[in-house]
PDB file of N, CA and C in Angstrom:
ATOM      1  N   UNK A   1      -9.060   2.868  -4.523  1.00  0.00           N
ATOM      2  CA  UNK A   1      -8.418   3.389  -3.329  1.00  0.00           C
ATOM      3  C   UNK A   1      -7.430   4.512  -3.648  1.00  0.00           C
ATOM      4  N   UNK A   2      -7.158   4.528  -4.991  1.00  0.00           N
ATOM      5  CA  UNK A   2      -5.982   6.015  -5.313  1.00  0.00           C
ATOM      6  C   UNK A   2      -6.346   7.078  -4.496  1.00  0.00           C
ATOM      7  N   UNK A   3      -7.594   7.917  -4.498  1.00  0.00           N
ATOM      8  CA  UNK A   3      -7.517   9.087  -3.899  1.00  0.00           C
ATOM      9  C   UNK A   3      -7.370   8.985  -2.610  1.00  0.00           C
ATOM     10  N   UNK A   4      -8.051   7.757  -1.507  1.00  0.00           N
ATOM     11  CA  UNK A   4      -7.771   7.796  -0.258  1.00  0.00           C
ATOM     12  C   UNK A   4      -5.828   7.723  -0.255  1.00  0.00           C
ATOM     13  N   UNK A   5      -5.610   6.731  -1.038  1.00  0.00           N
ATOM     14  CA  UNK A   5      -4.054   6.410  -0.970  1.00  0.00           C
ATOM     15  C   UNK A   5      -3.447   8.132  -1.073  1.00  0.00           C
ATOM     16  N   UNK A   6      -3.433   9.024  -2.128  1.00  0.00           N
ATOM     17  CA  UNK A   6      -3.009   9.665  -2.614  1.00  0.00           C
ATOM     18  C   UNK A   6      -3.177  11.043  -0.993  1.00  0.00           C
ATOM     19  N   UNK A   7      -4.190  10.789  -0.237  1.00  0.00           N
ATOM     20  CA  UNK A   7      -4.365  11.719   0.647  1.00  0.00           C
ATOM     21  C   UNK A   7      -3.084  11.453   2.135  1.00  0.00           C
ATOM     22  N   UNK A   8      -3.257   9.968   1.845  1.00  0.00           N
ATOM     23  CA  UNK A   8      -2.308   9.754   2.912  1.00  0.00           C
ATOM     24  C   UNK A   8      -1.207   9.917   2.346  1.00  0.00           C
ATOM     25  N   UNK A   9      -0.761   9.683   1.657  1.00  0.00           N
ATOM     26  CA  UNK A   9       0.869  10.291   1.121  1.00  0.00           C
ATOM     27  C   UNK A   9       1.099  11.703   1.035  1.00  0.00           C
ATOM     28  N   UNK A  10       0.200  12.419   1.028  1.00  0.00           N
ATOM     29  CA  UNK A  10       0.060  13.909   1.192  1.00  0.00           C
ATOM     30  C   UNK A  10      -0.114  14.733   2.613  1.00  0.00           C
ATOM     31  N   UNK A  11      -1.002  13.895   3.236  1.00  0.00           N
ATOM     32  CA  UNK A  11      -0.957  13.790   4.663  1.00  0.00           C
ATOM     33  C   UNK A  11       0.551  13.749   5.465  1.00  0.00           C
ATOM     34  N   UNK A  12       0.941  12.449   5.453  1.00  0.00           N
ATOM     35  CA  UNK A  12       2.219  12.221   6.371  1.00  0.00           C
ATOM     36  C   UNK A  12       3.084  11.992   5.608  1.00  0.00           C
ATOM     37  N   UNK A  13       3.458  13.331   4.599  1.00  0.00           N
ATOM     38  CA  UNK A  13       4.375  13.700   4.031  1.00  0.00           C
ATOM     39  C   UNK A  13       5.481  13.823   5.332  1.00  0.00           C
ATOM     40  N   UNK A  14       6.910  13.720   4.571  1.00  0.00           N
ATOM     41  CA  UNK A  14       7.896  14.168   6.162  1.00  0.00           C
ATOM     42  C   UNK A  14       7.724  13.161   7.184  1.00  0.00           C
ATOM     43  N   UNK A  15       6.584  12.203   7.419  1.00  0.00           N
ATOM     44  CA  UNK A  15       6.846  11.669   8.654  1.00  0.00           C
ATOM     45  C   UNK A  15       7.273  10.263   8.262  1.00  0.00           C
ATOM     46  N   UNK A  16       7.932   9.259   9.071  1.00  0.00           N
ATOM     47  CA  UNK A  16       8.090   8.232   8.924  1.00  0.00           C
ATOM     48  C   UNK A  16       7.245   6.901   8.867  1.00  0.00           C
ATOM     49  N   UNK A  17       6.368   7.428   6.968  1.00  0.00           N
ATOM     50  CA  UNK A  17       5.565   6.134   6.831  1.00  0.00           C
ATOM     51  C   UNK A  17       6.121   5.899   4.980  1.00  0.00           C
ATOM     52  N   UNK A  18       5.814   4.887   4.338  1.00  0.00           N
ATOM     53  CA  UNK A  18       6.040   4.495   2.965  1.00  0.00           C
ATOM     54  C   UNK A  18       4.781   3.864   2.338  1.00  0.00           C
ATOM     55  N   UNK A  19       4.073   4.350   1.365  1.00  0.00           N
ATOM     56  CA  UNK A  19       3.382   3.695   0.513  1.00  0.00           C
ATOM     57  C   UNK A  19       3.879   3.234  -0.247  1.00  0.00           C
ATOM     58  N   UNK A  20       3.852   1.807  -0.710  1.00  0.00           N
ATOM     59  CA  UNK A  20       3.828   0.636  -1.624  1.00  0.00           C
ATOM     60  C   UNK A  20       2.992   0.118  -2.593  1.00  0.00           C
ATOM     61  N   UNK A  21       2.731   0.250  -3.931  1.00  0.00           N
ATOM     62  CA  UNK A  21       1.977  -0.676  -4.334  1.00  0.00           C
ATOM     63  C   UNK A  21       2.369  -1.582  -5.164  1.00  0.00           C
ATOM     64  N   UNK A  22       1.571  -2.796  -5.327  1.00  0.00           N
ATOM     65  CA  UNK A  22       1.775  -3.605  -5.893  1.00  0.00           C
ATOM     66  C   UNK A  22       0.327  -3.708  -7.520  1.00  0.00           C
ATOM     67  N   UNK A  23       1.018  -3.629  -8.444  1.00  0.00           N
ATOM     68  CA  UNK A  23      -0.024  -3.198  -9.428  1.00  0.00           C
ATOM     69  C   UNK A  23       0.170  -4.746 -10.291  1.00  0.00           C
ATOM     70  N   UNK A  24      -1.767  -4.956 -10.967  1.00  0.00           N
ATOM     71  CA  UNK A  24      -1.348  -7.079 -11.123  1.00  0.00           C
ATOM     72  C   UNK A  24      -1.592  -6.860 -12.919  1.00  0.00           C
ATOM     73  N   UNK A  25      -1.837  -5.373 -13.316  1.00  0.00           N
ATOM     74  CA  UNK A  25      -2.135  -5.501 -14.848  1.00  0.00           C
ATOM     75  C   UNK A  25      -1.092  -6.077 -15.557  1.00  0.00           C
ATOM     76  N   UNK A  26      -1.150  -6.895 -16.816  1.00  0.00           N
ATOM     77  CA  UNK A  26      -0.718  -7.762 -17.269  1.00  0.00           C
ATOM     78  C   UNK A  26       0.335  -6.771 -17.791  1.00  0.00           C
ATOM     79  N   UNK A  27      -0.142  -5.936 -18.557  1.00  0.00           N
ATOM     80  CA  UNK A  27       0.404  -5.110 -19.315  1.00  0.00           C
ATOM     81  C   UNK A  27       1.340  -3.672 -18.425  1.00  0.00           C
ATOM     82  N   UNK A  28       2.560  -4.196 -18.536  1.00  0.00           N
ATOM     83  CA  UNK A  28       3.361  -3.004 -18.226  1.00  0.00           C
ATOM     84  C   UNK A  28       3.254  -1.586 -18.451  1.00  0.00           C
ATOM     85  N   UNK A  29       3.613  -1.892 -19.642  1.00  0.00           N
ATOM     86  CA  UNK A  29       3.519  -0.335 -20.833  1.00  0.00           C
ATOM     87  C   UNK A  29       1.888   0.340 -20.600  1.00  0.00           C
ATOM     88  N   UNK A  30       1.085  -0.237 -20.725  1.00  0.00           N
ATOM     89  CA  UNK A  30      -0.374   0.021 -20.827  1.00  0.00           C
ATOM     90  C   UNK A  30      -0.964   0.499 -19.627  1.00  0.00           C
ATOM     91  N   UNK A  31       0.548  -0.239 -18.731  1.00  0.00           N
ATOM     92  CA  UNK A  31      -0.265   0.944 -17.251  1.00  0.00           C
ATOM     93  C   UNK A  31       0.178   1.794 -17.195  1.00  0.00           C
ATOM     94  N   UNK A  32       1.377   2.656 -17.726  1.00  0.00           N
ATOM     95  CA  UNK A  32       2.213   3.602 -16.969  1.00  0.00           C
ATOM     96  C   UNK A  32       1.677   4.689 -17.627  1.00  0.00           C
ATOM     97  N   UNK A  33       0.364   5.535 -18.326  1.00  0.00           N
ATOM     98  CA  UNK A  33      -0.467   6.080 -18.378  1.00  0.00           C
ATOM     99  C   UNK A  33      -1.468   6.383 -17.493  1.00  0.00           C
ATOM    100  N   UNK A  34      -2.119   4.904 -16.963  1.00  0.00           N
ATOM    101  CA  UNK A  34      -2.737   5.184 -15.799  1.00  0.00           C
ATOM    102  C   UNK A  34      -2.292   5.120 -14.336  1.00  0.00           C
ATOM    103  N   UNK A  35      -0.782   4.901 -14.732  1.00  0.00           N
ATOM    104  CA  UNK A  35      -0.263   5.697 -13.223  1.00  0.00           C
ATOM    105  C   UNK A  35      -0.007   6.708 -13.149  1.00  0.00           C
ATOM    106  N   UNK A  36       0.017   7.565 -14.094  1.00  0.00           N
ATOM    107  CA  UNK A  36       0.232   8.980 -14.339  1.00  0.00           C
ATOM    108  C   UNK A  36      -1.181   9.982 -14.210  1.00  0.00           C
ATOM    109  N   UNK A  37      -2.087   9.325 -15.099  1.00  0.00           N
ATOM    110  CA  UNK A  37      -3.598   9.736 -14.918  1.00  0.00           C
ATOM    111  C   UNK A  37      -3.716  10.245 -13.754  1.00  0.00           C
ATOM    112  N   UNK A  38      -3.760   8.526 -12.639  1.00  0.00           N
ATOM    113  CA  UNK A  38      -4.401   8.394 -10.954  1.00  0.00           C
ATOM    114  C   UNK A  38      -3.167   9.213 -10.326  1.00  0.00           C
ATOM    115  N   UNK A  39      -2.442   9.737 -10.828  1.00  0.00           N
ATOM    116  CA  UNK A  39      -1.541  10.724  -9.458  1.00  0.00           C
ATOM    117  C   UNK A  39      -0.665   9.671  -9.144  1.00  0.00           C
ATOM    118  N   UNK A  40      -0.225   8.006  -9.543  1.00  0.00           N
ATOM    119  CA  UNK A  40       0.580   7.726  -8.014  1.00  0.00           C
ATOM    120  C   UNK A  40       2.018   8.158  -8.518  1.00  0.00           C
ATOM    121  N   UNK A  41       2.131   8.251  -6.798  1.00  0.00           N
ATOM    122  CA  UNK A  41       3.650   9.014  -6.718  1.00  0.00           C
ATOM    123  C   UNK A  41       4.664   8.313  -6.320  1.00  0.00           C
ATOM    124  N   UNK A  42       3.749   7.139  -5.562  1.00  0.00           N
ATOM    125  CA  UNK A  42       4.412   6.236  -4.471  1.00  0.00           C
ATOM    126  C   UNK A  42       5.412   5.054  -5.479  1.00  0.00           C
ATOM    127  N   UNK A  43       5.895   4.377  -4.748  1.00  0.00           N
ATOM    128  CA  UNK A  43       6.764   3.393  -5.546  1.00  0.00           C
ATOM    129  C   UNK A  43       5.464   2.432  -5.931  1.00  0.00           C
ATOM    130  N   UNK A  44       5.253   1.726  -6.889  1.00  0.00           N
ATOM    131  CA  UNK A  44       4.317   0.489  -7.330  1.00  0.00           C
ATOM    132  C   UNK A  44       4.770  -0.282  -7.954  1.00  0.00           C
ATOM    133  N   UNK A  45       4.933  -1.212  -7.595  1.00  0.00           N
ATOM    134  CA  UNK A  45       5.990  -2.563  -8.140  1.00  0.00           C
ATOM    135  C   UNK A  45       4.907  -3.191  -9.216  1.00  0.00           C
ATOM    136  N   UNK A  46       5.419  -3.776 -10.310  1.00  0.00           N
ATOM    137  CA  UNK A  46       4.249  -4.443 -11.323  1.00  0.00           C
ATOM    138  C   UNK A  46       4.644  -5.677 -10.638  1.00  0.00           C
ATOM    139  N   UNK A  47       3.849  -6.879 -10.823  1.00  0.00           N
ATOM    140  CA  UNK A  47       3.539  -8.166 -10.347  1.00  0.00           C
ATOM    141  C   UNK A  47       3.494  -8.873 -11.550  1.00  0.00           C
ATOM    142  N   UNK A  48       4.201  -8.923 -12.736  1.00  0.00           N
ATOM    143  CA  UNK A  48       4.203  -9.206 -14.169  1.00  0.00           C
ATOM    144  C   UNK A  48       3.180  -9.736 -15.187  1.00  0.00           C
ATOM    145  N   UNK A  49       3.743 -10.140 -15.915  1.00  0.00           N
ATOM    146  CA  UNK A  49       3.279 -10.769 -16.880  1.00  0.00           C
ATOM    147  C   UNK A  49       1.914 -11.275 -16.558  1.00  0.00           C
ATOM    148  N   UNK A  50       1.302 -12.196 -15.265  1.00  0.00           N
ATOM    149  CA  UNK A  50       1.394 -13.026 -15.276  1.00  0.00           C
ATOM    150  C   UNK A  50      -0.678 -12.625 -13.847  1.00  0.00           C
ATOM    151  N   UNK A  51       0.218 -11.271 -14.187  1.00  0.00           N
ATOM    152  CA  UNK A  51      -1.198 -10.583 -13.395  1.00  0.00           C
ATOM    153  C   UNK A  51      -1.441 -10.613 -11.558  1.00  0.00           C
ATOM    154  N   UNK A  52      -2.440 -11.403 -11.559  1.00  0.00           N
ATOM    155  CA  UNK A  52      -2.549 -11.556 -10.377  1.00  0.00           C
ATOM    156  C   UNK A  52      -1.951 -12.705 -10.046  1.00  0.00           C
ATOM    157  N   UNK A  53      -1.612 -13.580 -10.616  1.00  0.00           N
ATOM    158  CA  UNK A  53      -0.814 -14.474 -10.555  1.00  0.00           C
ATOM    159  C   UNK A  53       0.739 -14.316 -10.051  1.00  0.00           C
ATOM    160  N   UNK A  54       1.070 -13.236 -10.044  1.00  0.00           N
ATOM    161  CA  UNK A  54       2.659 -13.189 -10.568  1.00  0.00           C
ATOM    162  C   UNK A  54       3.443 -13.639  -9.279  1.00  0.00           C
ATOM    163  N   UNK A  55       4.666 -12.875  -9.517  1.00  0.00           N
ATOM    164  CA  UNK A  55       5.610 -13.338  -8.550  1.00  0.00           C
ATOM    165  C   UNK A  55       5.461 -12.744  -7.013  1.00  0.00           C
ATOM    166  N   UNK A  56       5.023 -11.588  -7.041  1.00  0.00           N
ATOM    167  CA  UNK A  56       4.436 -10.685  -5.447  1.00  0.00           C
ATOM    168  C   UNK A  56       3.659 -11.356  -4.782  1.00  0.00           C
ATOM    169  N   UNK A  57       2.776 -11.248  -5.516  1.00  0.00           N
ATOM    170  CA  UNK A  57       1.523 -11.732  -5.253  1.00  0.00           C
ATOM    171  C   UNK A  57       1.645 -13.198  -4.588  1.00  0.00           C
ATOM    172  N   UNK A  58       2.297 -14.249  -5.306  1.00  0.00           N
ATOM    173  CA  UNK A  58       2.355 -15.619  -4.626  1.00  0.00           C
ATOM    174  C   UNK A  58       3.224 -15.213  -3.814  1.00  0.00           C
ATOM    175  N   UNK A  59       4.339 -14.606  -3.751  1.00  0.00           N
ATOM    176  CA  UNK A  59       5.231 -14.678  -2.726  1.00  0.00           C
ATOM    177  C   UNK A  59       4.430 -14.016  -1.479  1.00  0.00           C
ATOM    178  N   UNK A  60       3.379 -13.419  -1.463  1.00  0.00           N
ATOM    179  CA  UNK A  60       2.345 -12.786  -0.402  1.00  0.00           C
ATOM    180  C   UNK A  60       1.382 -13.603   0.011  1.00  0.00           C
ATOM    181  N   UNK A  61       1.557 -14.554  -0.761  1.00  0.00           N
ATOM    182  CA  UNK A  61      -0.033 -15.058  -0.777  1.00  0.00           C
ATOM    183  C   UNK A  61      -1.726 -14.280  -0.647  1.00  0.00           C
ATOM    184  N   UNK A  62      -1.277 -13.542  -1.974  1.00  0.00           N
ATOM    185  CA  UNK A  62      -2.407 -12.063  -2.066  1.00  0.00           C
ATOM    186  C   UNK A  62      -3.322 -13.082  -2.691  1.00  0.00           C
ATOM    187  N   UNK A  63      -4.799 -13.335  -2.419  1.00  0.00           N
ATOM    188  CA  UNK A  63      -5.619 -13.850  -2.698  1.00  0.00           C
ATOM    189  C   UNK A  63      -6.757 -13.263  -3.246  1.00  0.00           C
ATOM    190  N   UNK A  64      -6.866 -11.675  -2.971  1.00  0.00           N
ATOM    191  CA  UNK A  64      -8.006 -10.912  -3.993  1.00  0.00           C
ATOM    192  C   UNK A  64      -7.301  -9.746  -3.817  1.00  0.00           C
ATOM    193  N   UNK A  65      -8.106  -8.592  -4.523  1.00  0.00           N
ATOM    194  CA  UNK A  65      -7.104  -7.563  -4.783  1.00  0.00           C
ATOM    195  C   UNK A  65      -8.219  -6.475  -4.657  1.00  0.00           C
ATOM    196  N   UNK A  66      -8.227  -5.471  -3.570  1.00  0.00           N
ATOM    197  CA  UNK A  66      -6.874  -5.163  -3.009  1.00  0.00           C
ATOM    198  C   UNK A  66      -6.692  -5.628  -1.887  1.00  0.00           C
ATOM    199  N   UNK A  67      -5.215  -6.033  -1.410  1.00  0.00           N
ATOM    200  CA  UNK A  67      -4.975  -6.711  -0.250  1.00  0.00           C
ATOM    201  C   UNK A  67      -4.032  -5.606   0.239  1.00  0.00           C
ATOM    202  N   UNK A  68      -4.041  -5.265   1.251  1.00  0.00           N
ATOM    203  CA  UNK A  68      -3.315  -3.959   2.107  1.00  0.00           C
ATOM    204  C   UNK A  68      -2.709  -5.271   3.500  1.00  0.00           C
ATOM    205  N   UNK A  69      -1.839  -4.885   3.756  1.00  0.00           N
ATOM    206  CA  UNK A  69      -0.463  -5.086   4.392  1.00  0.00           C
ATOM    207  C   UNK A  69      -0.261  -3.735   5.370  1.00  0.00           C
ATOM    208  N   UNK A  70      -0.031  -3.524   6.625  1.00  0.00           N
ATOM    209  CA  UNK A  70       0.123  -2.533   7.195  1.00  0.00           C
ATOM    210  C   UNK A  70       1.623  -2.910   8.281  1.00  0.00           C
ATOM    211  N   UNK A  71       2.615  -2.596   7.568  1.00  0.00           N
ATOM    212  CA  UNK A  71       4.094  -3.010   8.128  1.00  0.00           C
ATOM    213  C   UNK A  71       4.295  -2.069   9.313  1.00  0.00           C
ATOM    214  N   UNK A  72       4.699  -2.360  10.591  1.00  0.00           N
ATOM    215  CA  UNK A  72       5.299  -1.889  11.510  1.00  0.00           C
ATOM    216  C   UNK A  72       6.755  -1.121  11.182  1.00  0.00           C
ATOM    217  N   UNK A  73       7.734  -0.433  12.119  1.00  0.00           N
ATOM    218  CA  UNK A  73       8.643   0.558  11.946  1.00  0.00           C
ATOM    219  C   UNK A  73       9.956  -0.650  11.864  1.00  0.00           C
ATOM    220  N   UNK A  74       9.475  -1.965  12.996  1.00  0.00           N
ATOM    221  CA  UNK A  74      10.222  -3.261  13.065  1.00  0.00           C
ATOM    222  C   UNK A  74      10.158  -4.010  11.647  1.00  0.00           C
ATOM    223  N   UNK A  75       9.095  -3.975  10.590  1.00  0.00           N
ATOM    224  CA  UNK A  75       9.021  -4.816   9.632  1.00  0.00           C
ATOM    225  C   UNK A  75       7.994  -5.869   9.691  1.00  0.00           C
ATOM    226  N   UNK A  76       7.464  -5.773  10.737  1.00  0.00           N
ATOM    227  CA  UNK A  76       6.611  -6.637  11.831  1.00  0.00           C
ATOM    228  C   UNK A  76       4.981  -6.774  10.959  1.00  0.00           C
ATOM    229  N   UNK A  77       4.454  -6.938  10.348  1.00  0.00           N
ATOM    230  CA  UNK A  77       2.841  -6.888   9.684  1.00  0.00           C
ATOM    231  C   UNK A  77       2.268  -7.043  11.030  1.00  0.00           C
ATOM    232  N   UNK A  78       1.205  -5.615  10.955  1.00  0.00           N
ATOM    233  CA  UNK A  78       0.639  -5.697  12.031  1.00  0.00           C
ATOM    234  C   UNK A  78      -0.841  -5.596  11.678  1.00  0.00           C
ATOM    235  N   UNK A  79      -1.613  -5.356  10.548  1.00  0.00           N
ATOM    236  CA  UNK A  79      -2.755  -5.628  10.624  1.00  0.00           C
ATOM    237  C   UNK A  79      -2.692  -5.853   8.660  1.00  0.00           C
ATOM    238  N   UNK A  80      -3.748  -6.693   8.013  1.00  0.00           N
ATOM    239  CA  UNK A  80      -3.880  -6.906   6.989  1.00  0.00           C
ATOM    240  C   UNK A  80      -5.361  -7.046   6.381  1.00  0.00           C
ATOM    241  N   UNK A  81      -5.927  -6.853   5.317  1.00  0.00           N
ATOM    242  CA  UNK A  81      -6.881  -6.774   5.035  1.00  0.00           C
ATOM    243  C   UNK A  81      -6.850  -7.158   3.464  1.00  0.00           C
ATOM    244  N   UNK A  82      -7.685  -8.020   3.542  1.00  0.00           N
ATOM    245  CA  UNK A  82      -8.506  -8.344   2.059  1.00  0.00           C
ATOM    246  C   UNK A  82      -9.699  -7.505   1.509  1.00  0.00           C
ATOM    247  N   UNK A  83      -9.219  -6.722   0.735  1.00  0.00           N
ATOM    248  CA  UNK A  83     -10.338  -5.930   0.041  1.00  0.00           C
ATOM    249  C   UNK A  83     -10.193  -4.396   0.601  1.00  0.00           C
ATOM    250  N   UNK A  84     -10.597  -3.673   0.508  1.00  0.00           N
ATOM    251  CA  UNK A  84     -10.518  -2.226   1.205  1.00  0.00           C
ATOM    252  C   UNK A  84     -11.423  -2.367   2.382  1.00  0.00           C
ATOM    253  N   UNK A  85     -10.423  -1.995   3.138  1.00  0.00           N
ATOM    254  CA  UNK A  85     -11.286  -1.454   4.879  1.00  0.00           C
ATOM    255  C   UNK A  85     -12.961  -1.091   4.762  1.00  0.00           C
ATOM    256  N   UNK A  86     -14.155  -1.881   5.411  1.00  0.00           N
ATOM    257  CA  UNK A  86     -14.897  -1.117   5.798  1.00  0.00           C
ATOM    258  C   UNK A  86     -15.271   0.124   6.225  1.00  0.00           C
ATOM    259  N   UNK A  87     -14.278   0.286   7.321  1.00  0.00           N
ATOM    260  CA  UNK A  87     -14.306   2.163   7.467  1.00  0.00           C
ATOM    261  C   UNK A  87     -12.669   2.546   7.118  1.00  0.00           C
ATOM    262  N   UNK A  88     -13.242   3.596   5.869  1.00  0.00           N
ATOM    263  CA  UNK A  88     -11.897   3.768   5.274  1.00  0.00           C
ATOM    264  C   UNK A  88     -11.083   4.772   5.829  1.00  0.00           C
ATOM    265  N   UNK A  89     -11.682   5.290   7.459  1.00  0.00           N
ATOM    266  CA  UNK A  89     -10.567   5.551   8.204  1.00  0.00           C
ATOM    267  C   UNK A  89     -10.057   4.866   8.966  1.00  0.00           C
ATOM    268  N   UNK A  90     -10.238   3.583   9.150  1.00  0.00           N
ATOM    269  CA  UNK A  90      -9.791   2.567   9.905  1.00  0.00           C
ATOM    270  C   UNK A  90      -8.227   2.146   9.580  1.00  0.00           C
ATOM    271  N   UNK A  91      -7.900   2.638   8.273  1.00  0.00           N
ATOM    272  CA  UNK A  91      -6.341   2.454   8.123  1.00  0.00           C
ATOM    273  C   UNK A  91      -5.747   4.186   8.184  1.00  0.00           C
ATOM    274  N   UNK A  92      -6.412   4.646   8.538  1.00  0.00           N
ATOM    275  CA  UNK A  92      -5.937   6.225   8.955  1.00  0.00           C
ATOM    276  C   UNK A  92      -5.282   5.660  10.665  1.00  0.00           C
ATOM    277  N   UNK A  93      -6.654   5.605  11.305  1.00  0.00           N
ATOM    278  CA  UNK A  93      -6.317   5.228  12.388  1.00  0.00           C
ATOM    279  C   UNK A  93      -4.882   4.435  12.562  1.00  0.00           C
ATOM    280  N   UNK A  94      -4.968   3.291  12.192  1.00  0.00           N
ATOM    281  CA  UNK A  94      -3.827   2.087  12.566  1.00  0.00           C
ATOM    282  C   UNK A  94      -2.563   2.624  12.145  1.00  0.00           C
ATOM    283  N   UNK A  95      -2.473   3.880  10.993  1.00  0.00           N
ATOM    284  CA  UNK A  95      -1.042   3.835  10.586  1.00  0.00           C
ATOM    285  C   UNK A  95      -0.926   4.867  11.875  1.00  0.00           C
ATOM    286  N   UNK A  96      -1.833   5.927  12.389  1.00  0.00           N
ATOM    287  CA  UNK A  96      -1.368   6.906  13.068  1.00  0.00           C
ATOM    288  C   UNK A  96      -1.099   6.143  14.740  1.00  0.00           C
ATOM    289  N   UNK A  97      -1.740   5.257  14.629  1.00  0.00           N
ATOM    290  CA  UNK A  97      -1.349   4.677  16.127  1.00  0.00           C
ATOM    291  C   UNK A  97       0.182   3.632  15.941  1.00  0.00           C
ATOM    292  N   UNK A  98       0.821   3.667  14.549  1.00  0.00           N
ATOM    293  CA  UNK A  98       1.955   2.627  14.427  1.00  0.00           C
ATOM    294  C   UNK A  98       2.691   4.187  14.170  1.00  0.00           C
ATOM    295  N   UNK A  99       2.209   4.623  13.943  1.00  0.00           N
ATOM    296  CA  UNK A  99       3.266   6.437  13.723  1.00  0.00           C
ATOM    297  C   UNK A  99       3.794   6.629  15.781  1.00  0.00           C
ATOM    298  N   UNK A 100       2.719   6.985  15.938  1.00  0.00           N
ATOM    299  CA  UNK A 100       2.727   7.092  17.453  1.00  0.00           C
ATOM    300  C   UNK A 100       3.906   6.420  18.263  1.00  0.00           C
ATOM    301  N   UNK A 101       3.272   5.310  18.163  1.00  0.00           N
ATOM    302  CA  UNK A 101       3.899   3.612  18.808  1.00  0.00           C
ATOM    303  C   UNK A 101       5.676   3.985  18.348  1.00  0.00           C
ATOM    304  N   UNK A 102       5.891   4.282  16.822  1.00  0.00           N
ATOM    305  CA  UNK A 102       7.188   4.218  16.296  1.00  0.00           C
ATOM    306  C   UNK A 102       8.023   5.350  17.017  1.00  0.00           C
ATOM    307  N   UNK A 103       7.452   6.655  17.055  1.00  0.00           N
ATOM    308  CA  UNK A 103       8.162   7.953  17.475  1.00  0.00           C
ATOM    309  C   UNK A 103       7.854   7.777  19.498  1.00  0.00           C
ATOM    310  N   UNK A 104       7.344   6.791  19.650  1.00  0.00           N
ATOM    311  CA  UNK A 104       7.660   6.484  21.052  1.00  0.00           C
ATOM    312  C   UNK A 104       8.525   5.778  21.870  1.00  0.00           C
ATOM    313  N   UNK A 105       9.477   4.689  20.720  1.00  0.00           N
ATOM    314  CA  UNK A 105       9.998   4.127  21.035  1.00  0.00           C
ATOM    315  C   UNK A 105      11.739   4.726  20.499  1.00  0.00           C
ATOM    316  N   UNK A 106      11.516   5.682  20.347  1.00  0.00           N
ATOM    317  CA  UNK A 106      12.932   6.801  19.586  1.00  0.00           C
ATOM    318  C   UNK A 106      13.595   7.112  20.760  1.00  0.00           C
ATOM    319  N   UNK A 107      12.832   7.348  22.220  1.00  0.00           N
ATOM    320  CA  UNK A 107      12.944   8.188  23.426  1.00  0.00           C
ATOM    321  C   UNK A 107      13.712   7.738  24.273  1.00  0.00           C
TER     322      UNK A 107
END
């Protein structure tokens, strides 16, 4: 999902959204090459030692990976998905209708 990820952070640059990830490789050190490689820019929290197991992850109850979380402007989870979206503009859509929804309720 990096390059779709990497488009939307490039996309709604300036506007009021945040990418998050949560990364489950065991190995700290051993990723921060291939976060550099894949472009991310975004914040990515490691999930430790301990992998997919770790502390995020149970505290989410993330059950396969990737699990996407789509947080409201309230904090509110408003849609979630196990695995990557079928139509992988389908989380284009939902953030731009929680973009919408958010800069509507400013007024």
């Amino acid at each position: 999902m990096y390059p779709h990820e990497r488009s939307l952070v490039k996309k709604l640059e300036g506007k009021p959204f945040a990418l998050l990830g949560v990364n489950s490789d065991r190995d700290r050190e051993a990723l921060k090459p291939t976060l550099a490689q894949e472009q991310i820019t975004w914040r990515s929290f490691w999930n430790g030692a301990g992998g997919t197991q770790g502390p995020i992850a149970s505290a989410w109850g993330v059950s396969g990976w990737p699990t996407l979380y789509l947080i409201d402007h309230k904090g509110v989870i408003r849609k979630h998905w196990l695995g990557s979206p079928r139509d992988p503009l389908e989380l284009d859509r939902e953030i731009e209708a929680l973009l919408n929804e958010a800069a509507s309720t400013k007024s």
